[in-house]
Every structure is written in structure tokens, then in C-alpha cells.
Protein backbone atom coordinates (compact mmCIF):
# COMPACT_ATOMS: atom_id res chain seq x y z
CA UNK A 1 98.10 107.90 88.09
CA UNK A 2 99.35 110.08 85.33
CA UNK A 3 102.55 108.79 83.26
CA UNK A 4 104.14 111.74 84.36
CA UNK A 5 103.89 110.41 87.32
CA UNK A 6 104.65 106.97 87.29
CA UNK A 7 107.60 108.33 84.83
CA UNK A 8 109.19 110.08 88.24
CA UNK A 9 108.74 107.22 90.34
CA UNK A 10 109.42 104.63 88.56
CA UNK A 11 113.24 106.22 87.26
CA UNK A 12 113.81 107.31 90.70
CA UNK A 13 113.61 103.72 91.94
CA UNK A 14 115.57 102.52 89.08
CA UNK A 15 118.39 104.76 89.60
CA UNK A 16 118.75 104.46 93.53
CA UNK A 17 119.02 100.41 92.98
CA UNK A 18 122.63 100.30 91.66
CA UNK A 19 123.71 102.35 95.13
CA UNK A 20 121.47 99.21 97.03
CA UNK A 21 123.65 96.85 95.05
CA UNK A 22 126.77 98.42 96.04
CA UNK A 23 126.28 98.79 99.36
CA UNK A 24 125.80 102.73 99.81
CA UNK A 25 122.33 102.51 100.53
CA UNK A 26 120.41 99.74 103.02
CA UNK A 27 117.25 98.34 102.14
CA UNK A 28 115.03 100.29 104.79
CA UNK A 29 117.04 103.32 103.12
CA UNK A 30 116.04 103.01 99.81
CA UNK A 31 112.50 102.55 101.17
CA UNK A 32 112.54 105.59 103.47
CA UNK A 33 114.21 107.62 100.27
CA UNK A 34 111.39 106.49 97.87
CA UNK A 35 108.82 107.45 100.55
CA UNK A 36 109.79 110.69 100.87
CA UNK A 37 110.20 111.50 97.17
CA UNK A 38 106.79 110.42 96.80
CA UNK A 39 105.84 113.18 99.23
CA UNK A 40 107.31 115.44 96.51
CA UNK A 41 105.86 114.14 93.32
CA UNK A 42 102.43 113.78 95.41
CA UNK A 43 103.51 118.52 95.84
CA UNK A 44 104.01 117.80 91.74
CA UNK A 45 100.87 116.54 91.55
CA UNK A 46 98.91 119.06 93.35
CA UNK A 47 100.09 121.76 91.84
CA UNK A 48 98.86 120.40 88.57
CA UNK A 49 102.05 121.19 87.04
CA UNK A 50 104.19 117.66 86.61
CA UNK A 51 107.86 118.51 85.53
CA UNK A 52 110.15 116.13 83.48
CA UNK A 53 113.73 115.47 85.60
CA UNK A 54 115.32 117.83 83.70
CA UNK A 55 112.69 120.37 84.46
CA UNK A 56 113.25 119.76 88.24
CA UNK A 57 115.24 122.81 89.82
CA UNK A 58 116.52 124.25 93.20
CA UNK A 59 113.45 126.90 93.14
CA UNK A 60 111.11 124.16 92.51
CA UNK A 61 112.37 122.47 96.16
CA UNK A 62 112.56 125.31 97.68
CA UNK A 63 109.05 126.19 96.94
CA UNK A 64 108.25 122.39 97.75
CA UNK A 65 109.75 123.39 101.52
CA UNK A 66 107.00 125.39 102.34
CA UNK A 67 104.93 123.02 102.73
CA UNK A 68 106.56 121.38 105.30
CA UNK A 69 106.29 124.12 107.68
CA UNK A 70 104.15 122.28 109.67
CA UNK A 71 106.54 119.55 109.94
CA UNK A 72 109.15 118.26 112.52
CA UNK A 73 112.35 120.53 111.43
CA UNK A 74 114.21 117.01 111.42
CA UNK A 75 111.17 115.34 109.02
CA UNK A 76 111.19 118.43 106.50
CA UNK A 77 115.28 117.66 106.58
CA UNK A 78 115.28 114.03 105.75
CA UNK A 79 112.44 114.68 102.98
CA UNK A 80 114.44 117.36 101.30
CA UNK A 81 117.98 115.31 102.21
CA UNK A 82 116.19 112.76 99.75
CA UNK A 83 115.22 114.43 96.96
CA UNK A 84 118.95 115.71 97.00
CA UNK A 85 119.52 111.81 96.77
CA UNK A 86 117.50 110.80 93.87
CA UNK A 87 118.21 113.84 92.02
CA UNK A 88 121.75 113.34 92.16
CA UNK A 89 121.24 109.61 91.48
CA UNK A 90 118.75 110.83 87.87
CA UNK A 91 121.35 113.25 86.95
CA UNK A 92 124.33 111.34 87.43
CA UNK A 93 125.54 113.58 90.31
CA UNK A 94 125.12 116.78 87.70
CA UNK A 95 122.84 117.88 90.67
CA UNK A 96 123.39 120.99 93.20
CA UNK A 97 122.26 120.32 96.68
CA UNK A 98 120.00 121.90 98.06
CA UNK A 99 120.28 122.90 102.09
CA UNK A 100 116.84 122.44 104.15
CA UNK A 101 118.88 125.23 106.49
CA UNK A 102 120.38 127.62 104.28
CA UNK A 103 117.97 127.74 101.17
CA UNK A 104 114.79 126.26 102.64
CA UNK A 105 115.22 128.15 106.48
CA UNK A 106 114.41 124.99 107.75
CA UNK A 107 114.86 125.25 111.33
CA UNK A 108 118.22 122.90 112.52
CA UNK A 109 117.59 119.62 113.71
CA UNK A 110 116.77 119.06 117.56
CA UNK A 111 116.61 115.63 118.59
CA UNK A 112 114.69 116.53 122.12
CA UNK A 113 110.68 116.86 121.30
CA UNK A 114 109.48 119.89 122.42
CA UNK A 115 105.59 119.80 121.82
CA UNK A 116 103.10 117.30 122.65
CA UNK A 117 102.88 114.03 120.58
CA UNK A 118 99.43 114.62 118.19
CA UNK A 119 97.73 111.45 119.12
CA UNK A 120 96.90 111.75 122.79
CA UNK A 121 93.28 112.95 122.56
CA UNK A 122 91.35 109.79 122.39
CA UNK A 123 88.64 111.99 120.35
CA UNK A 124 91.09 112.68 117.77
CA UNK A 125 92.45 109.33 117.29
CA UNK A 126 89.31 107.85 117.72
CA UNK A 127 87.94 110.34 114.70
CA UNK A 128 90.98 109.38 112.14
CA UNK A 129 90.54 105.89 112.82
CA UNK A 130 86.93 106.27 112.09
CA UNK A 131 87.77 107.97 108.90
CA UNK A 132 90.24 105.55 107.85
CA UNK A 133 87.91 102.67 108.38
CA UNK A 134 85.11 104.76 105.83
CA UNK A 135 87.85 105.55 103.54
CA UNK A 136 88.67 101.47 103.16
CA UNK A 137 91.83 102.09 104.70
CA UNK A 138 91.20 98.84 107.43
CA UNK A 139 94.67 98.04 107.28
CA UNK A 140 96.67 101.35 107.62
CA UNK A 141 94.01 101.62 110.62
CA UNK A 142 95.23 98.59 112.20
CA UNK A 143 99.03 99.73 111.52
CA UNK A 144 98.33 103.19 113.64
CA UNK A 145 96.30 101.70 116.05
CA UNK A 146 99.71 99.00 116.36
CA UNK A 147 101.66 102.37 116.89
CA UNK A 148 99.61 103.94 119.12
CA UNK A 149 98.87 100.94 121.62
CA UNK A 150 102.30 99.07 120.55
CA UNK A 151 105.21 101.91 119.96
CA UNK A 152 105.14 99.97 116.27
CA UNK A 153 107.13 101.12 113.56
CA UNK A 154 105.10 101.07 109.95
CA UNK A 155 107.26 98.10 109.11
CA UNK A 156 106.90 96.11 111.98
CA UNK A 157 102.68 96.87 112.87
CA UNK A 158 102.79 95.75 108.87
CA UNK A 159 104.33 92.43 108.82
CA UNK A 160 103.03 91.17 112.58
CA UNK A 161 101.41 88.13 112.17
CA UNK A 162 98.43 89.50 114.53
CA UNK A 163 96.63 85.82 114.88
CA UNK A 164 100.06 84.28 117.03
CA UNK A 165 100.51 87.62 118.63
CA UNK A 166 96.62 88.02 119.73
CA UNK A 167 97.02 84.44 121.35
CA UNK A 168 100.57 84.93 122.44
CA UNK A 169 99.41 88.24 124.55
CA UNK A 170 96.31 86.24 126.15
CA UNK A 171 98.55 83.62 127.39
CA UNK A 172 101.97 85.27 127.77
CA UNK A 173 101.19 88.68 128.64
CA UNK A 174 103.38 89.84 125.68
CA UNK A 175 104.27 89.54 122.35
CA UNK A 176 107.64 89.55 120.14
CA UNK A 177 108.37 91.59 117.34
CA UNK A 178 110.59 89.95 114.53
CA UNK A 179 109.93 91.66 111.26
CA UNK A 180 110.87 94.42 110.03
CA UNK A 181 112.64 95.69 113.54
CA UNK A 182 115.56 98.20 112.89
CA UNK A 183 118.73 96.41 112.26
CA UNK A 184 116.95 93.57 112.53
CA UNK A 185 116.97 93.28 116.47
CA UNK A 186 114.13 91.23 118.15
CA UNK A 187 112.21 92.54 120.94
CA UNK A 188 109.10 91.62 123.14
CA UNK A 189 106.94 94.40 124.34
CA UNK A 190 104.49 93.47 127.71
CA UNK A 191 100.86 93.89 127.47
CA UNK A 192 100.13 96.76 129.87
CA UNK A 193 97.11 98.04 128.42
CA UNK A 194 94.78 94.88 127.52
CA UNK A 195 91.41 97.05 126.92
CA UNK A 196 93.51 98.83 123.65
CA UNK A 197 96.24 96.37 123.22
CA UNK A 198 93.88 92.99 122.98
CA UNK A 199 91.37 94.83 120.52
CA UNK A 200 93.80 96.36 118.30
CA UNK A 201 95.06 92.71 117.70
CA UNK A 202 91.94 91.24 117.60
CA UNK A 203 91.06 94.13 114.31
CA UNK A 204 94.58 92.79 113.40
CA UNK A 205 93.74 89.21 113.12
CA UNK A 206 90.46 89.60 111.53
CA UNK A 207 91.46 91.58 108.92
CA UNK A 208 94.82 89.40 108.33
CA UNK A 209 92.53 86.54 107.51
CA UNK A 210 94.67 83.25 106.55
CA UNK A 211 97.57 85.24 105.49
CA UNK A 212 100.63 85.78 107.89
CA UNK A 213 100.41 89.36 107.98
CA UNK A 214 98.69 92.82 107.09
CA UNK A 215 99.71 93.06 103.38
CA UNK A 216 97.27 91.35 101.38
CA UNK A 217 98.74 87.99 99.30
CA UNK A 218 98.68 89.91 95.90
CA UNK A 219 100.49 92.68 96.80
CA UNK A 220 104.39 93.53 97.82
CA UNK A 221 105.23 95.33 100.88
CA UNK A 222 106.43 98.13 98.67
CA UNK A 223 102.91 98.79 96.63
CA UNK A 224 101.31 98.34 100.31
CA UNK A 225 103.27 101.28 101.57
CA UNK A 226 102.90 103.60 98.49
CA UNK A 227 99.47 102.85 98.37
CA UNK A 228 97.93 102.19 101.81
CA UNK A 229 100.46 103.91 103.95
CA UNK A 230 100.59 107.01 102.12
CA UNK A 231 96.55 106.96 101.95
CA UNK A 232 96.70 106.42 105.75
CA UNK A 233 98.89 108.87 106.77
CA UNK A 234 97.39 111.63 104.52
CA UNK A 235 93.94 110.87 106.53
CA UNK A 236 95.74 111.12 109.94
CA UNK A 237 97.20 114.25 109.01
CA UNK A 238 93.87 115.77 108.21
CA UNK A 239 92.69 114.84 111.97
CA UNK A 240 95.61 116.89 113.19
CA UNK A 241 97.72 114.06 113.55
CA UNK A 242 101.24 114.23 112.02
CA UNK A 243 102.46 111.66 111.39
CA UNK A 244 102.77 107.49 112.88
CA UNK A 245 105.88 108.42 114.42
CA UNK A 246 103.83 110.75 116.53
CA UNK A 247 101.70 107.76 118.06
CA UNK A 248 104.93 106.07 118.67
CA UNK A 249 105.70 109.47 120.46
CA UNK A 250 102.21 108.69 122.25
CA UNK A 251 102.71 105.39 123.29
CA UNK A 252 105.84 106.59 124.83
CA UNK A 253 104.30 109.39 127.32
CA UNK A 254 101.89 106.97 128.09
CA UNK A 255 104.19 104.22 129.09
CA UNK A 256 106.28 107.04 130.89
CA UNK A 257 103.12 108.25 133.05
CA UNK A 258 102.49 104.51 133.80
CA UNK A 259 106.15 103.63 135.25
CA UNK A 260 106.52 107.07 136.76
CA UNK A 261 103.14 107.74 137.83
CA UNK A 262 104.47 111.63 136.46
CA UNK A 263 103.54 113.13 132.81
CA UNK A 264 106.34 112.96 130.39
CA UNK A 265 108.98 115.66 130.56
CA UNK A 266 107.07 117.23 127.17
CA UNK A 267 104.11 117.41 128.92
CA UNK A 268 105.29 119.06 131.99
CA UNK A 269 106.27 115.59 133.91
CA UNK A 270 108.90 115.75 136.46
CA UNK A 271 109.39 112.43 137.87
CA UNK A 272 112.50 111.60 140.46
CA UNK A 273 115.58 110.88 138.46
CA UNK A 274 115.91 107.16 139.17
CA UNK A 275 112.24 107.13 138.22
CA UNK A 276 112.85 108.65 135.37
CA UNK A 277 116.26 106.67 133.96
CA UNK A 278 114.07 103.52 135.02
CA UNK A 279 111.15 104.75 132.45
CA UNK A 280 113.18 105.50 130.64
CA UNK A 281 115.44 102.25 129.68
CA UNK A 282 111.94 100.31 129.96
CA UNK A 283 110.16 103.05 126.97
CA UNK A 284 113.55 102.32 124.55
CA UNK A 285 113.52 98.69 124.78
CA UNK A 286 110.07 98.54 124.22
CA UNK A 287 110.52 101.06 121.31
CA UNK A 288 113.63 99.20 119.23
CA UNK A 289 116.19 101.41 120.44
CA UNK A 290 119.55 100.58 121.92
CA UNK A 291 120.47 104.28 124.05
CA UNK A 292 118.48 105.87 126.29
CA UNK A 293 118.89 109.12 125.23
CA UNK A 294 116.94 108.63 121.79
CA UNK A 295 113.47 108.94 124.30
CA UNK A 296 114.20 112.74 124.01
CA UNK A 297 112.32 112.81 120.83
CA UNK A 298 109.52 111.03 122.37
CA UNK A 299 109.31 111.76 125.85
CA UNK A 300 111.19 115.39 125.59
CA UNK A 301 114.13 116.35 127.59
CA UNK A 302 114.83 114.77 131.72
CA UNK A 303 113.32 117.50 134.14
CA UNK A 304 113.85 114.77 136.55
CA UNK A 305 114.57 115.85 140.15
């Protein structure tokens, strides 16, 4: 990593820890913030061309945007909603902000998914994991194959302690999630698919060894996501998967075609309506969410009859 480099990080964590301190910023805030600034200094790097802060300018995001195009509009507006953040936080607020809508024509948010979740074709998934496992990446295989069979967050498929959950699901038929849930509300999830569930905790367990979760005993949960995560992602990407949120989105139309016995509304699915409110309440307790209507960007919009 070039000093350049570790230069941009390293201030932009240092400067977005005072507004942790005082309260305008959460913990799994600053985290998300520093992920997605490392999305842009990882653009930096590419282009071979590593700026000092003072060098950073509104041209310079707006030529970052475009290479989000590919992204979920609402994705490509958090990552460039950041950089606003930590730029304003290195230049002491001396910063203009940049619009993802008006200067980057990033399309507006829409909270109801519209395409298929990447993820669904086993061949694909089955081809990044593959790829992660020859690229060392054991872990952040584990932690998609936790989204994809789970609904996991990164967080939470991170800090599972696979070993009690492996012999919780063989003897409980489910397991509970504790760490690293949003807000920091518990949940259990049922196993309903024990020929991927059981095996993806079984890799889980091996690979957690003695410890009480994925990220080895050396290392902090914030190296293991700049490091590992980012590797891991970066990999699924390159299989024509977007992103972990997008086997979250899988596990979702999968759950929805098991409780409705009908595709998910994004894939054409038009179950009854008390069907589909049934699926619907089940999918958004298993996923961490409180409302109903946040399945929309999983499962796509109610065609229900």
C-alpha cells in the first residue's frame, strides 16, 4: 500500500472520529462511511494518479461516478453521500457537496428492486466461491455463502460463532443471530434449507477453528473488512455478482418461492395477497428488519392478487 494511500485513509478515519464521539455519527456509520471511501481511494489507485486532500475536487468525483454505473442508483448515492462526509470532515466543512443526482446523473433512489438479485444461478455462485477459495479468501467465502443461504449481513455472517450455531441448527432446527444485528436486535432464522444451510456452517466452523468467530485472533474486525471483505467482494463482482447485499436479495426470493410456492414479484411471481403479506412478514424477520415494506428492495414490488 502506497503512503499516499494509507495517508487518505488513515486522516479520513481520524477526522470522522470526533463526529463518533459526539454522537453525529453511529458506529456501523462510521464503518459503512470508511467502506465506501475506500471504494474511492481504491478509483485513486487505479488510475495511478493518488491526489493529496487538497488536490481532491468536485471533477475528480464526478469522474469517480462513472464508475458506478453499474451500480444500484441508491449504492452509487450512499458512496458518493460519503465522500461528501469525509471531505467535509478533512476540510473542516470548507467542502462543496457534491449531488449523485444533479452533478453525477445518478439516477434517484428507488427503494422497490426492479431486476433480478445476481446470485441466483448456482453456476455463478458456485464459480465466485470457487475463486474466492483459490484466491485465499476462505473466510469472505464463508461470509457470502452466510448471505446467500442465511439473509446475513457482512457483520453478522462475520462475528457468528459457526461451531454453537452448526450444533444449534442440528438440534434446534435454527439458529440466533446476536452480533453485529442492526440496532442491535436479536433474531433466530429456521433452517429450511439443510443441504446449503448445514454445509455452509460446517465451512464456517472449520475454518473458525478455536476462535469464537470468522476474524482471525490477530486481527480487528475493522482490518478484516478492509482487507478480506473488500478482496471478497471485488472477486464476486468479477463473477457478475454485485454485491453481498445481492445474496441477501437471493435468499429472499428464495424464501419467498418457498412460503408462496410463486416466484418473487421481481421475478415475475404473483402469489395471492395473504400469501404474499404472509411471505412477506416471515422474509423481514428473518432478514433484521422491523416493516414489511423494506422486502421491496429484495423481493420487488406486491403483484399479489
Amino acid at each position: 500500500m502506497s503512503c499516499r494511500k494509507k495517508s487518505l485513509i488513515a486522516r479520513a478515519r481520524h477526522s470522522l472520529r470526533p463526529l463518533v464521539a459526539d454522537g453525529t455519527l453511529s458506529y456501523s456509520s462510521y464503518g459503512s462511511i470508511v467502506d465506501r471511501w475506500l471504494v474511492f481511494v481504491n478509483f485513486l489507485v487505479a488510475r495511478e494518479e493518488i491526489p493529496k486532500v487538497e488536490e481532491i475536487s468536485k471533477d475528480l468525483v464526478i469522474e469517480f461516478s462513472k464508475s458506478l454505473a453499474d451500480t444500484q442508483p441508491s449504492y452509487a448515492q450512499n458512496v458518493i453521500s460519503s465522500i461528501n462526509t469525509v471531505m467535509k470532515a478533512l476540510t473542516d466543512g470548507d467542502w462543496v457537496t457534491v449531488s449523485p443526482v444533479r452533478d453525477c446523473l445518478i439516477a434517484r433512489r428507488c427503494n422497490v428492486r426492479t431486476t433480478q438479485p445476481s446470485g441466483m444461478d448456482d453456476h455463478q455462485i458456485n464459480k465466485a466461491l470457487k475463486q474466492l477459495e483459490n484466491a485465499h479468501l476462505s473466510r469472505g467465502r464463508v461470509v457470502a455463502l452466510a448471505a446467500k443461504t442465511f439473509g446475513l449481513r457482512v457483520k453478522e455472517a462475520t462475528l457468528l460463532d459457526y461451531k454453537q450455531s452448526l450444533q444449534q441448527a442440528l438440534s434446534d432446527g435454527y439458529i440466533d443471530i446476536r452480533l453485529g444485528t442492526k440496532g442491535g436486535r436479536p433474531r433466530r432464522i429456521p433452517i429450511t434449507a439443510p443441504d446449503e444451510q448445514i454445509p455452509a456452517l460446517r465451512s464456517g466452523a472449520k475454518i473458525q477453528g478455536d476462535h469464537f468467530s470468522l476474524i482471525p485472533p490477530d486481527m480487528t474486525w475493522k482490518k478484516f473488512r478492509e482487507n478480506e471483505i473488500v478482496k471478497t467482494r471485488a472477486v464476486l463482482k468479477s463473477n457478475g455478482i454485485a454485491s453481498i447485499r445481492d445474496l441477501r436479495a437471493a435468499y429472499a426470493c428464495q424464501r419467498y418461492q418457498n412460503e408462496t410456492g410463486k416466484p418473487a414479484p421481481v421475478m415475475g411471481g404473483r402469489a395471492t395477497k395473504e400469501a404474499d403479506e404472509k411471505a412477506r412478514t416471515i422474509i423481514a424477520e428473518e432478514l433484521g428488519h422491523n416493516r414489511t415494506n423494506v422486502t421491496n428492495s429484495y423481493l420487488g414490488k406486491s403483484h399479489a392478487k
